[in-house]
PDB file of N, CA and C in Angstrom:
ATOM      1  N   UNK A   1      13.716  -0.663  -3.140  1.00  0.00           N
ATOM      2  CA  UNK A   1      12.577  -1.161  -3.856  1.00  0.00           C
ATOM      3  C   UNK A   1      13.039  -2.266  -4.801  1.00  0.00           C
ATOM      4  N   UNK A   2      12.022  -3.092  -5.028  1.00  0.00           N
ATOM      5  CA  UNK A   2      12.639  -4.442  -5.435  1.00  0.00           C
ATOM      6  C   UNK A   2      12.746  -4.139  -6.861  1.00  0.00           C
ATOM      7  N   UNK A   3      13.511  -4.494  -8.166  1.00  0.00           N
ATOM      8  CA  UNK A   3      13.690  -4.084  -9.410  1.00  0.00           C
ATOM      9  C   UNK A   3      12.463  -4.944 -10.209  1.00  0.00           C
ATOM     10  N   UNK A   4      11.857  -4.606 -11.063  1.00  0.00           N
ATOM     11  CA  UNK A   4      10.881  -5.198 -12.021  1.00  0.00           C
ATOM     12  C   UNK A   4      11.362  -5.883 -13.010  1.00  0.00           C
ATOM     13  N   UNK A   5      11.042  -7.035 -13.379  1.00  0.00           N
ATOM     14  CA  UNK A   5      11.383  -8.013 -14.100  1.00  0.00           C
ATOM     15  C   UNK A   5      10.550  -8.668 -15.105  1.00  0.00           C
ATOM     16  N   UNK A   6      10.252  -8.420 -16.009  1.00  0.00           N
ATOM     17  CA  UNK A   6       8.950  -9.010 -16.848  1.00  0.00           C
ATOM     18  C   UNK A   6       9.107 -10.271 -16.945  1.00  0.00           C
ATOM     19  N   UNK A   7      10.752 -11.019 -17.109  1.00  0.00           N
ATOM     20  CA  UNK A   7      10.482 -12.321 -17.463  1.00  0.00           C
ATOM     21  C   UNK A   7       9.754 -13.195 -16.114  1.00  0.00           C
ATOM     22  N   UNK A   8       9.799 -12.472 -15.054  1.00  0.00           N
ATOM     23  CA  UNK A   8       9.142 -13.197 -14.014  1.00  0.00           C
ATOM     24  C   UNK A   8       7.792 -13.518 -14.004  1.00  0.00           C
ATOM     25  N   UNK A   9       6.997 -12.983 -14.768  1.00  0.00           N
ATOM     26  CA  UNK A   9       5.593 -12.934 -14.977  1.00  0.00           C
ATOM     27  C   UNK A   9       5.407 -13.603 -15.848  1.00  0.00           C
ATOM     28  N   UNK A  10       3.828 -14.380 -15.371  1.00  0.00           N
ATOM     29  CA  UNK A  10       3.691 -15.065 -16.409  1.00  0.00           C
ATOM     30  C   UNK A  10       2.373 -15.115 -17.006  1.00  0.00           C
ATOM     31  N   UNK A  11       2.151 -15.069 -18.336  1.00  0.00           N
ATOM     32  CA  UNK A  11       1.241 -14.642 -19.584  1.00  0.00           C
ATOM     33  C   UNK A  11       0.349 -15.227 -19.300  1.00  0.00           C
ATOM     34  N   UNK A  12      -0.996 -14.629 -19.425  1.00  0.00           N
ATOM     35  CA  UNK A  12      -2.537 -15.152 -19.936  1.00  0.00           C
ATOM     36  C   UNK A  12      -2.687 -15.096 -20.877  1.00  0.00           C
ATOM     37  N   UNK A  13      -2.746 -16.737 -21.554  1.00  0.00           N
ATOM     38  CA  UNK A  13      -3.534 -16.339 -22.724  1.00  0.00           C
ATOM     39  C   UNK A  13      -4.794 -16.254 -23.202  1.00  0.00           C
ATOM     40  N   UNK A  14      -5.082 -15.335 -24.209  1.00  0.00           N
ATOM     41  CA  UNK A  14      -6.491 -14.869 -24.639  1.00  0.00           C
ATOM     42  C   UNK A  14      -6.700 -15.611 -25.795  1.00  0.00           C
ATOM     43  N   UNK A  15      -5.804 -15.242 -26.526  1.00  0.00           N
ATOM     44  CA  UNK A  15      -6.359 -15.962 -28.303  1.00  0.00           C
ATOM     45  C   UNK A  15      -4.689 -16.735 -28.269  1.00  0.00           C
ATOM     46  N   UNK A  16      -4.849 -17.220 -29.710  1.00  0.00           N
ATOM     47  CA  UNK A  16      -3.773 -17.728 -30.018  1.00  0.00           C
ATOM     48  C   UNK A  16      -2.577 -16.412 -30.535  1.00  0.00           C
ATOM     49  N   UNK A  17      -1.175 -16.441 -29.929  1.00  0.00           N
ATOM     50  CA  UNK A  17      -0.834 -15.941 -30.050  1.00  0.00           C
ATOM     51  C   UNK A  17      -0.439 -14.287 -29.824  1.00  0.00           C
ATOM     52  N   UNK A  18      -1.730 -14.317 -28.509  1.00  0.00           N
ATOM     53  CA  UNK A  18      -1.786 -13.165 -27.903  1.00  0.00           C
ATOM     54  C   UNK A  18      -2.126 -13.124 -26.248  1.00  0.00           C
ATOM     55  N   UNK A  19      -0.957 -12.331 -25.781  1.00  0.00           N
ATOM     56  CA  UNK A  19      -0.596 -12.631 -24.261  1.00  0.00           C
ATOM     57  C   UNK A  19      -0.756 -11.676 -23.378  1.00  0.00           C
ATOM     58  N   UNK A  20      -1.267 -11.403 -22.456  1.00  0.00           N
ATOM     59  CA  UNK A  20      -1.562 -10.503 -21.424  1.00  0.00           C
ATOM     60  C   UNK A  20      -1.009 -11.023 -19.866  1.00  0.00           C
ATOM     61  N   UNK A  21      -0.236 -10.052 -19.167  1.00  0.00           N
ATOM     62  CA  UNK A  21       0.398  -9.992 -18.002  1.00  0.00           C
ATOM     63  C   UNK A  21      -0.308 -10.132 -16.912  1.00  0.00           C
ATOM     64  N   UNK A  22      -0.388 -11.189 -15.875  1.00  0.00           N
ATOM     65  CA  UNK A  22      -1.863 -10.959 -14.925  1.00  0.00           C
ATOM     66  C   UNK A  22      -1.176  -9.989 -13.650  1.00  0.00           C
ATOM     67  N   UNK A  23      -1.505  -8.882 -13.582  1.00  0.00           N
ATOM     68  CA  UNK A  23      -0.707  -8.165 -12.465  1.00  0.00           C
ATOM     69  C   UNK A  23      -1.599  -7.769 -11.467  1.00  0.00           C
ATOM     70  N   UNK A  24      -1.554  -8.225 -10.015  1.00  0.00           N
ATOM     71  CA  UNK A  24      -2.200  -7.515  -8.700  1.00  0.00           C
ATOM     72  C   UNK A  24      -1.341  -6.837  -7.939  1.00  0.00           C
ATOM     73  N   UNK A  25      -1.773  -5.558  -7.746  1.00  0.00           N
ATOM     74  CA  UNK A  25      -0.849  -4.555  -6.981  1.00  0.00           C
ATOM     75  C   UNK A  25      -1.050  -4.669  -5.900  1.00  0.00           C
ATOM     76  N   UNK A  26      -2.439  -5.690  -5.056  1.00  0.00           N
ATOM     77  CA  UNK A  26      -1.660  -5.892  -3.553  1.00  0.00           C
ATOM     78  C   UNK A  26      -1.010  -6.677  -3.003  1.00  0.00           C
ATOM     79  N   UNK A  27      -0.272  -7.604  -4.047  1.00  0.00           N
ATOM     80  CA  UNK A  27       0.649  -8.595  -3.546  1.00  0.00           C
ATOM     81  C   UNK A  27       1.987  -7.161  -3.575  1.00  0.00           C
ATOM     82  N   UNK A  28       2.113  -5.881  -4.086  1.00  0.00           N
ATOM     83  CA  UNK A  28       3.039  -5.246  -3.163  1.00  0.00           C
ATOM     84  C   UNK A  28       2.545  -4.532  -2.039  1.00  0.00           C
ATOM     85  N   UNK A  29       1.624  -3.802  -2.044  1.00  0.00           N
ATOM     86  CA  UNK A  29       1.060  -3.669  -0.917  1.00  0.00           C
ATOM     87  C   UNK A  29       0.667  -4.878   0.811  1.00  0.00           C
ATOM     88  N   UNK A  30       0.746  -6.341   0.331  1.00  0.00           N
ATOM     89  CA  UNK A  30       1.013  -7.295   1.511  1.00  0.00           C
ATOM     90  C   UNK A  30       2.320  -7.022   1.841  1.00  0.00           C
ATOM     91  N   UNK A  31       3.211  -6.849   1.252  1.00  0.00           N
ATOM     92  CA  UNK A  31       4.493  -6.876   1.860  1.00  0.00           C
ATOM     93  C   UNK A  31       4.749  -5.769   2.218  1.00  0.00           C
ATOM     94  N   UNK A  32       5.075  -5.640   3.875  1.00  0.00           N
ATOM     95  CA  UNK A  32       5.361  -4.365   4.322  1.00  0.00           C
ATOM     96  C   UNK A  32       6.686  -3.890   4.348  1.00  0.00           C
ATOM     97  N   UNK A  33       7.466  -4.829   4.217  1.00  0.00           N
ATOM     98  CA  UNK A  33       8.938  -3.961   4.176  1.00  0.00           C
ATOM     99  C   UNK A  33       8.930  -3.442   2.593  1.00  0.00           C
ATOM    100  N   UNK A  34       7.954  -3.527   1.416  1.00  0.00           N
ATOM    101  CA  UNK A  34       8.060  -2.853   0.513  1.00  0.00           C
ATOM    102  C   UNK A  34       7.313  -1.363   0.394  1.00  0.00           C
ATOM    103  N   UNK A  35       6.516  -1.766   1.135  1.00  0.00           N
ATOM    104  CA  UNK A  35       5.340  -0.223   1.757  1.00  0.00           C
ATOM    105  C   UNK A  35       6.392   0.588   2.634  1.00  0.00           C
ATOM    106  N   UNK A  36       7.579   0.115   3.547  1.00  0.00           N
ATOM    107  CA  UNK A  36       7.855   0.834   4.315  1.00  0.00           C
ATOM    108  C   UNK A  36       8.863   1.622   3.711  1.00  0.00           C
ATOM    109  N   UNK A  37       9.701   0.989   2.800  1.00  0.00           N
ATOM    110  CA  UNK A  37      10.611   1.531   1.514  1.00  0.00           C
ATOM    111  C   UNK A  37      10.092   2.569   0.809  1.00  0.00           C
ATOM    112  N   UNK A  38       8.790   2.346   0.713  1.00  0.00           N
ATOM    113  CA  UNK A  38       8.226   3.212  -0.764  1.00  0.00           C
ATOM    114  C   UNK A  38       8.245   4.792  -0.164  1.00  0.00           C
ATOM    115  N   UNK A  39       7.140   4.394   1.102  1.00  0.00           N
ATOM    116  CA  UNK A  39       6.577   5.496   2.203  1.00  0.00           C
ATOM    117  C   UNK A  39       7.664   6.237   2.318  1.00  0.00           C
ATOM    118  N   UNK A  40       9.057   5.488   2.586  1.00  0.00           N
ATOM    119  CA  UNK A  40       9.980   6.286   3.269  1.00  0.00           C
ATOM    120  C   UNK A  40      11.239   7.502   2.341  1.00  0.00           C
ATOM    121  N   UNK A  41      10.681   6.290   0.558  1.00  0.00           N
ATOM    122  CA  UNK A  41      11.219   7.177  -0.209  1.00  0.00           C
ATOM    123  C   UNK A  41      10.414   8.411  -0.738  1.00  0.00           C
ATOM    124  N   UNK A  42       9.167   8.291  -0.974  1.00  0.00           N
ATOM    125  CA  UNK A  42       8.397   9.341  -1.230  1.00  0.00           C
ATOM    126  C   UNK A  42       8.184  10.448   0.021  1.00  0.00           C
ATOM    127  N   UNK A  43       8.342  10.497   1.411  1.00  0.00           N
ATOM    128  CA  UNK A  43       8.697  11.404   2.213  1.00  0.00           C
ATOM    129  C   UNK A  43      10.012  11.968   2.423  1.00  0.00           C
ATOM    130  N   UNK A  44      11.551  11.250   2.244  1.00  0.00           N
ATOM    131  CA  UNK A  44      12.661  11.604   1.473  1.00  0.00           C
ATOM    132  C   UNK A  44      12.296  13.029   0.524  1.00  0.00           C
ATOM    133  N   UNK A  45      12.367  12.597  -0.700  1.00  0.00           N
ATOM    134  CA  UNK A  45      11.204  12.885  -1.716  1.00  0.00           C
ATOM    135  C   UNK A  45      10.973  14.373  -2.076  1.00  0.00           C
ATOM    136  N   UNK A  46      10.002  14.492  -0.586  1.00  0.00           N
ATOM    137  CA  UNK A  46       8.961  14.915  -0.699  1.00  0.00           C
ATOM    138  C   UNK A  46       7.685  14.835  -1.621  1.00  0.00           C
ATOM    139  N   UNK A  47       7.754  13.426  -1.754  1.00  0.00           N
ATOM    140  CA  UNK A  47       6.159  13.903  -2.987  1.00  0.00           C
ATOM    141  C   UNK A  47       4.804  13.272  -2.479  1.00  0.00           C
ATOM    142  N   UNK A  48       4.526  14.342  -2.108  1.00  0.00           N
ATOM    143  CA  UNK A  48       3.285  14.216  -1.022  1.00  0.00           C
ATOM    144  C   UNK A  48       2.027  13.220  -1.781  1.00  0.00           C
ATOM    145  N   UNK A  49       2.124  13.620  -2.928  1.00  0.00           N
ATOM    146  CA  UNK A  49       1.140  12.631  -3.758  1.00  0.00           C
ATOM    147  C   UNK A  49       0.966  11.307  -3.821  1.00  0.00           C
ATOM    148  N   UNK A  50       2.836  10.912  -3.996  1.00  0.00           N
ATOM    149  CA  UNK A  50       3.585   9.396  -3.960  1.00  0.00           C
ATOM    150  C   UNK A  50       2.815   8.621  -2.408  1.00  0.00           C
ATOM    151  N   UNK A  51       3.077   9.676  -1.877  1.00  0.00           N
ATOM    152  CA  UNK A  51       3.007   8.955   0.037  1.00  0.00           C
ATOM    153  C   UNK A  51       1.897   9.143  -0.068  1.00  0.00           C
ATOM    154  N   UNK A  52       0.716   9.523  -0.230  1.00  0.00           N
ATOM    155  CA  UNK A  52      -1.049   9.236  -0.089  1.00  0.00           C
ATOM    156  C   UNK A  52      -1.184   8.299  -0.860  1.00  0.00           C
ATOM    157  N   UNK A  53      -0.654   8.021  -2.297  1.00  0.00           N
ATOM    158  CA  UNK A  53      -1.321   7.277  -2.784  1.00  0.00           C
ATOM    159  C   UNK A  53      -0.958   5.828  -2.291  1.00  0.00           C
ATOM    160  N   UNK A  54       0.337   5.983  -1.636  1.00  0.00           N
ATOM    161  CA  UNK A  54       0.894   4.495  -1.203  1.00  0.00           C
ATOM    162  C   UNK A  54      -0.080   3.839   0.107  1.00  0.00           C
ATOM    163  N   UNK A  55      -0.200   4.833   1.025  1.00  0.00           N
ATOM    164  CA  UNK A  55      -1.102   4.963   1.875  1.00  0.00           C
ATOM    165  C   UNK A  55      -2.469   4.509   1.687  1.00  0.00           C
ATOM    166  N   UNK A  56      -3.039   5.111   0.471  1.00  0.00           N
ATOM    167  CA  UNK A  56      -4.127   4.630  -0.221  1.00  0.00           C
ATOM    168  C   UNK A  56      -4.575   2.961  -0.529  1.00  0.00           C
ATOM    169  N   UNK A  57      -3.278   2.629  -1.193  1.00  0.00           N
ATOM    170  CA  UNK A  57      -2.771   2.146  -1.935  1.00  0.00           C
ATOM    171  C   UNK A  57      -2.601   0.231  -0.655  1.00  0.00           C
ATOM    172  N   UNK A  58      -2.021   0.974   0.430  1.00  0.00           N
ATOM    173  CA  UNK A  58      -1.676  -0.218   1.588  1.00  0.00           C
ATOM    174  C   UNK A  58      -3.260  -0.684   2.399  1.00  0.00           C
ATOM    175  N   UNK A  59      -3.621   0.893   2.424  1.00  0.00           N
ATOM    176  CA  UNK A  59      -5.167   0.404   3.410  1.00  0.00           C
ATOM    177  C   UNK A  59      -6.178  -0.752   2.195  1.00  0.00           C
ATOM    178  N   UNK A  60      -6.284  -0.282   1.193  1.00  0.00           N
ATOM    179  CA  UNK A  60      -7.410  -0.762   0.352  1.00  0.00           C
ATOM    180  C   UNK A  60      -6.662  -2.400   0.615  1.00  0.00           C
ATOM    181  N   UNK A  61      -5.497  -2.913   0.844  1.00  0.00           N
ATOM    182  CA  UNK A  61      -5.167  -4.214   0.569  1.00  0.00           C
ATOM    183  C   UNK A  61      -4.978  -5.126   2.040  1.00  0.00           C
ATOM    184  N   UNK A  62      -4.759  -3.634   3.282  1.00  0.00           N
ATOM    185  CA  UNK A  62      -5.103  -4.992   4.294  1.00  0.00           C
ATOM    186  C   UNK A  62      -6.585  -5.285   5.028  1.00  0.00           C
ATOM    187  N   UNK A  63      -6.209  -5.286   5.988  1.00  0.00           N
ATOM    188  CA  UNK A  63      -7.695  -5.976   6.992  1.00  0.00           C
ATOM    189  C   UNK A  63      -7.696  -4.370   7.350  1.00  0.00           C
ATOM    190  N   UNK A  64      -8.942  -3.560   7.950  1.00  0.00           N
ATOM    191  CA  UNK A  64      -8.637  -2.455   8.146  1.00  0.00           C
ATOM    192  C   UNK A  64      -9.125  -3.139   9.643  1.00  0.00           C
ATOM    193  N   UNK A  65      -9.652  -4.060  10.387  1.00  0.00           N
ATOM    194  CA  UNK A  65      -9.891  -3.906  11.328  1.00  0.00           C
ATOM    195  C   UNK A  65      -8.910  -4.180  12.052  1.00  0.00           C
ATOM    196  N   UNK A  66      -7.866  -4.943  11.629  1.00  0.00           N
ATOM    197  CA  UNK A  66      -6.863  -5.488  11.909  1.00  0.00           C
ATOM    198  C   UNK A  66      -5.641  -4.121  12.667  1.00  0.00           C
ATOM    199  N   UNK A  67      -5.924  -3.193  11.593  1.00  0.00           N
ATOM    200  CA  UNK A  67      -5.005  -1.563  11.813  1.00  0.00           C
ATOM    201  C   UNK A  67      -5.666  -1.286  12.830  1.00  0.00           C
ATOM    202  N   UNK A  68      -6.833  -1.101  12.814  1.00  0.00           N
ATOM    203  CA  UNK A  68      -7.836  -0.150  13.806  1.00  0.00           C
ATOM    204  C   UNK A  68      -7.131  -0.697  14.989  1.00  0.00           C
ATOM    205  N   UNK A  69      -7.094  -1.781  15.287  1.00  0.00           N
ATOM    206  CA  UNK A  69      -6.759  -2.710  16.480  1.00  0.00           C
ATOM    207  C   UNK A  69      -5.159  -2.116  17.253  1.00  0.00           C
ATOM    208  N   UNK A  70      -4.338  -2.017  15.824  1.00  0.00           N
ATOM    209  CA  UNK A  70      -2.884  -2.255  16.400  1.00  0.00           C
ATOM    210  C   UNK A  70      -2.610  -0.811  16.357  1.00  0.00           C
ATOM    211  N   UNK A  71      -3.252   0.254  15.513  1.00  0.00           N
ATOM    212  CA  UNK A  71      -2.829   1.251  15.415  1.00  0.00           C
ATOM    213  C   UNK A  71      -3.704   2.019  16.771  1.00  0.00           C
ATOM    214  N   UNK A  72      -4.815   1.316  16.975  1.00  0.00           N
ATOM    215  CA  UNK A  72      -5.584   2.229  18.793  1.00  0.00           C
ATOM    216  C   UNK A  72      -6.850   3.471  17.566  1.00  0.00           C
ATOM    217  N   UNK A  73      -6.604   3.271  16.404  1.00  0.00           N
ATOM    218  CA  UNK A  73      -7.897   4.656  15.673  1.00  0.00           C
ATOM    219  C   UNK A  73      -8.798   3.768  15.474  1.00  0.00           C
ATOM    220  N   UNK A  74      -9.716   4.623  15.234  1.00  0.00           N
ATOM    221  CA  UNK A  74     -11.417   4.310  15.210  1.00  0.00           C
ATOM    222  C   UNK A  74     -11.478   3.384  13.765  1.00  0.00           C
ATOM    223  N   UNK A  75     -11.833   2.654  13.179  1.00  0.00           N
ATOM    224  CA  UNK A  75     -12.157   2.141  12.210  1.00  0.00           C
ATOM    225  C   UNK A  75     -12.674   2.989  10.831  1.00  0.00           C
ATOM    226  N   UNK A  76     -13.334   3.911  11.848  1.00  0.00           N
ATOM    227  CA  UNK A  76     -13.785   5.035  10.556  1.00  0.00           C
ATOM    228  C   UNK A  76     -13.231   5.793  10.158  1.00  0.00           C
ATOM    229  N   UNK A  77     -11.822   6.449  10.937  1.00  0.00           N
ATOM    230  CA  UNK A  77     -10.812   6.688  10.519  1.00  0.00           C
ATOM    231  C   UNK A  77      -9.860   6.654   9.636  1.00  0.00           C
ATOM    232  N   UNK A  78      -9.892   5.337   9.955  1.00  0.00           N
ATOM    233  CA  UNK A  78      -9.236   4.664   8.783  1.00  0.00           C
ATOM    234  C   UNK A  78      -9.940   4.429   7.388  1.00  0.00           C
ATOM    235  N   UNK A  79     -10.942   4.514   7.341  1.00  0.00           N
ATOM    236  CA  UNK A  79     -11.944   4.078   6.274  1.00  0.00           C
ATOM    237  C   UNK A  79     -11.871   5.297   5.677  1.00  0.00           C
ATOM    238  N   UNK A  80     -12.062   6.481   6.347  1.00  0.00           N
ATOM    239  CA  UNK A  80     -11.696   8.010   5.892  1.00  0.00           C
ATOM    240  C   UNK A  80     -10.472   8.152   5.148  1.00  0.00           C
ATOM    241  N   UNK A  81      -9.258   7.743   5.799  1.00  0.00           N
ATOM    242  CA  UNK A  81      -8.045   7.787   5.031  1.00  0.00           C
ATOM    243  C   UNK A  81      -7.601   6.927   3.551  1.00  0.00           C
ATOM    244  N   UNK A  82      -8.357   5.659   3.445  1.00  0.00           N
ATOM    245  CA  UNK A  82      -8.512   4.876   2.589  1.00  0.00           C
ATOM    246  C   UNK A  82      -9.013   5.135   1.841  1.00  0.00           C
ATOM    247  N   UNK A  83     -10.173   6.527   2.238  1.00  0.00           N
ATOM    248  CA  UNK A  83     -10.727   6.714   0.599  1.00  0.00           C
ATOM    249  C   UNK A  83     -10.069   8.108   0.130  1.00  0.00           C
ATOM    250  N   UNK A  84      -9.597   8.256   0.891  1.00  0.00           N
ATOM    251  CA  UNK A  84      -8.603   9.452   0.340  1.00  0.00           C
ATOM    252  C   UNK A  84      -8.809  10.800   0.982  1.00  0.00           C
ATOM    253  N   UNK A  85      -9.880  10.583   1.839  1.00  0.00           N
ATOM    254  CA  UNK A  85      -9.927  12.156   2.238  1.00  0.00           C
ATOM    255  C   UNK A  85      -8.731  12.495   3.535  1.00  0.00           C
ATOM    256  N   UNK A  86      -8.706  13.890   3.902  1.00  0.00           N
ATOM    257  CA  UNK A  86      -7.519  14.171   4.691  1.00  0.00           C
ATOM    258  C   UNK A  86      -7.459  13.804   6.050  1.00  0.00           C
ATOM    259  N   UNK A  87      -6.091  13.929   6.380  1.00  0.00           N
ATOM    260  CA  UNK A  87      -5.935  13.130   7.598  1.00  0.00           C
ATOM    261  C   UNK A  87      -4.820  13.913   8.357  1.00  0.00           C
ATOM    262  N   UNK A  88      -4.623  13.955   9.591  1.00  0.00           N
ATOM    263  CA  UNK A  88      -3.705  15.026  10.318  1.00  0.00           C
ATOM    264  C   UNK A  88      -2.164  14.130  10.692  1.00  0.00           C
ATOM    265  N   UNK A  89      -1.466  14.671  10.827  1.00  0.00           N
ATOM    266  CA  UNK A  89       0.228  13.863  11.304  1.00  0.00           C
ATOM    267  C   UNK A  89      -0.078  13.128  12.197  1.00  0.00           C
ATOM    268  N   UNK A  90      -1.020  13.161  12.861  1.00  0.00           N
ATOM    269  CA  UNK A  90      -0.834  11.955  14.583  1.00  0.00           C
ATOM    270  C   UNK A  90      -1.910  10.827  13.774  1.00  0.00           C
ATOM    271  N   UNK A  91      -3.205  11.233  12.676  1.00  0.00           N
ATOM    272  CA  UNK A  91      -3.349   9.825  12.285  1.00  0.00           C
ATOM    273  C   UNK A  91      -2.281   9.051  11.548  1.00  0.00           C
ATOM    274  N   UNK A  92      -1.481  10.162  10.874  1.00  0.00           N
ATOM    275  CA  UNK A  92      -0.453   9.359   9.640  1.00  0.00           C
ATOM    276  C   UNK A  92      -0.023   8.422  10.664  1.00  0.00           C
ATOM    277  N   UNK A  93       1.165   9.047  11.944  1.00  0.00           N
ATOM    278  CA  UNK A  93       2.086   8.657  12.845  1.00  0.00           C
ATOM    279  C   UNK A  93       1.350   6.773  13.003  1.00  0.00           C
ATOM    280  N   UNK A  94       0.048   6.799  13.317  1.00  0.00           N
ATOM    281  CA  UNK A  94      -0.500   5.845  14.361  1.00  0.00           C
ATOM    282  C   UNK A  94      -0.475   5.019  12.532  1.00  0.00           C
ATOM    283  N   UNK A  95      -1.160   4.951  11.985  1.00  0.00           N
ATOM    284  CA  UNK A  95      -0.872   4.488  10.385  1.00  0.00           C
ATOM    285  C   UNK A  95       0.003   3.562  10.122  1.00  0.00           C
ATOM    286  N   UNK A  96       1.323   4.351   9.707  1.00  0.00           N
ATOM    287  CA  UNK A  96       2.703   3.938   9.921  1.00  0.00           C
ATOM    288  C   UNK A  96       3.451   3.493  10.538  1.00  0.00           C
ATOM    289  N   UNK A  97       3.314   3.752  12.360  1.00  0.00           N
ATOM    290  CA  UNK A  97       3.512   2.919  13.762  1.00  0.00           C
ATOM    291  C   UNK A  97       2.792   1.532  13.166  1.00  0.00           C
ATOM    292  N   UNK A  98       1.402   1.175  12.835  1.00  0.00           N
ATOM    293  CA  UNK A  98       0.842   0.323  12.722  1.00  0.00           C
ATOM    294  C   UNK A  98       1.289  -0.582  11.854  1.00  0.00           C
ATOM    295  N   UNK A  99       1.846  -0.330  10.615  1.00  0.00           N
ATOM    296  CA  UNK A  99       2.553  -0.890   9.515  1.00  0.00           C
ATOM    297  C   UNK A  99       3.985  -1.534  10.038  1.00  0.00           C
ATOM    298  N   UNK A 100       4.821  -0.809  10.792  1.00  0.00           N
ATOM    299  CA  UNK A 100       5.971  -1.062  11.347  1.00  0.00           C
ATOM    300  C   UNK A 100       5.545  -2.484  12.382  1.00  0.00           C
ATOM    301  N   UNK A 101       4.745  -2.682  13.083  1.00  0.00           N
ATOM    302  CA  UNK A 101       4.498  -3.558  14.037  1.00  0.00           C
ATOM    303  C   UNK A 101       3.703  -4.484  13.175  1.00  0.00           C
ATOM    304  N   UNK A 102       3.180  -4.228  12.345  1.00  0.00           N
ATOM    305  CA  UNK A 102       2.138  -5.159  10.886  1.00  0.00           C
ATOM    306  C   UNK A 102       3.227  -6.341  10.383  1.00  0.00           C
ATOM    307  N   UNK A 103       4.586  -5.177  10.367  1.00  0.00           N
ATOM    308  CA  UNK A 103       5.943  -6.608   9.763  1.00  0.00           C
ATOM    309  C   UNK A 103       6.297  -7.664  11.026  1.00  0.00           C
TER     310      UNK A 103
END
């Protein structure tokens, strides 16, 4: 996982003298060799929470029709898993297959 760096970011300012960080969490979620790191450390892990929410976390930021396509599941499927409700090992499998071929 890539190390965090604050000086890399750079400040919005609001007033004078007061600065706010502009941060979007799916510029990590676009990058899949960082999704595939995360996924692979939170199943390591085991922290089942870590790996849904990353999961969560990857669908809300790509194309979902785009998965539906490469992964072969229904669209609504996926739309199911994105909002968080449960999902069985052969959707995860097709998911994650999909992400791997996504890079």
């Amino acid at each position: 996982m890539t190390k965090f760096n604050i000086k890399s970011m750079n400040p919005i300012v609001l007033k004078k003298n007061k600065n706010l960080i502009k941060i979007d969490p799916r510029d990590f979620f676009k990058n899949q060799n960082s999704v595939t790191k995360s996924l692979s450390e939170a199943l390591l892990e085991g922290d089942k929470e870590a790996f849904q929410e990353i999961i969560i976390g990857y669908l809300g930021a790509i194309n979902k029709e785009e998965l539906a396509r490469i992964s072969k599941l229904p669209i609504a499927t996926i739309r199911r898993v994105a909002s968080g409700s449960n999902y069985n090992i052969e959707t995860l499998l097709k998911i994650t297959a999909a992400i791997k071929k996504a890079a």
